[in-house]
Structures are given as structure tokens and as C-alpha cells.
Protein backbone atom coordinates (compact mmCIF):
# COMPACT_ATOMS: atom_id res chain seq x y z
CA UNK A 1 -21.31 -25.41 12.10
CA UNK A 2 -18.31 -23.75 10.94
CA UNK A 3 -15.01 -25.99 11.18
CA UNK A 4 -11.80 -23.98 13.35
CA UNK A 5 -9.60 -24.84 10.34
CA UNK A 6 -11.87 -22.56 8.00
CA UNK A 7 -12.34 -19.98 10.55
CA UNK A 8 -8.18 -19.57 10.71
CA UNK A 9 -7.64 -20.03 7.19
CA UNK A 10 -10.01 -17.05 6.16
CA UNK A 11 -8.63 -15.08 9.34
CA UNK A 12 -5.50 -15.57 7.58
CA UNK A 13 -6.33 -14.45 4.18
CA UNK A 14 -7.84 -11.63 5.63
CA UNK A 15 -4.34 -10.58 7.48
CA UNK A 16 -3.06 -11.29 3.96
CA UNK A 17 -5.27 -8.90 2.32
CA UNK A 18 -4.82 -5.88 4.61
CA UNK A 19 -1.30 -6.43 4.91
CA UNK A 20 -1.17 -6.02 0.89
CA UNK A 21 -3.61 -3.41 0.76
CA UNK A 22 -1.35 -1.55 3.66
CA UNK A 23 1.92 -1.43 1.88
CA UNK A 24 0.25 -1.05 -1.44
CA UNK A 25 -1.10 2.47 0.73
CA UNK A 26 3.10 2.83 1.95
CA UNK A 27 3.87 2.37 -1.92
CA UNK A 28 1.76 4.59 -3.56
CA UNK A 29 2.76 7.64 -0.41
CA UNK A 30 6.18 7.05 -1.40
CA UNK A 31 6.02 7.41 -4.56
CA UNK A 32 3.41 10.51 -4.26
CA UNK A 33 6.47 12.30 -2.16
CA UNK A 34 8.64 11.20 -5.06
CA UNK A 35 7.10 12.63 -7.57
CA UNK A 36 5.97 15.75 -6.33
CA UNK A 37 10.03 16.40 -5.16
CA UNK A 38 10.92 15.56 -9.32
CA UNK A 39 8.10 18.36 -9.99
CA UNK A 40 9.28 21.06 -7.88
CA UNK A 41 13.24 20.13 -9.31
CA UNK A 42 11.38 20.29 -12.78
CA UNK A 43 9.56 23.39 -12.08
CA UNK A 44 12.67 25.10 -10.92
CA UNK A 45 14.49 24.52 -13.89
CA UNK A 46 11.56 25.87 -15.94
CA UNK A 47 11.74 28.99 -14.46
């Protein structure tokens, strides 16, 4: 028999972990468009 207060706490931890794992995703997007705008600016001035 599994006790309620373990059920919620690994619930929680699993909210935890997808919430990082969601804005790491958010992060890492951002910073794709970033980078790829600073390539075309450094392409341009190449040319």
C-alpha cells in the first residue's frame, strides 16, 4: 500500500520535471531563432 503523501510528492516532482524540461525546450527555441538571425546579419556582411 502506497501512502497519499508519496503519491503527491512524486506527482509533484514529476510537474517539476516537465515544467523544467518545457522551458529548457522554450530556451533552447529562443536561442535557435537567435542565432540563426546573428548568422544571416553575419552572412550579409560577408557578402
Amino acid at each position: 500500500m502506497i501512502l497519499p503523501n508519496k503519491d503527491i510528492e512524486l506527482s509533484s516532482s514529476y510537474i517539476g520535471i516537465s515544467a523544467l524540461i518545457l522551458s529548457a525546450l522554450k530556451i533552447t527555441k529562443f536561442l535557435l531563432k537567435f542565432c540563426e538571425k546573428k548568422q544571416l546579419k553575419f552572412l550579409r556582411n560577408i557578402n
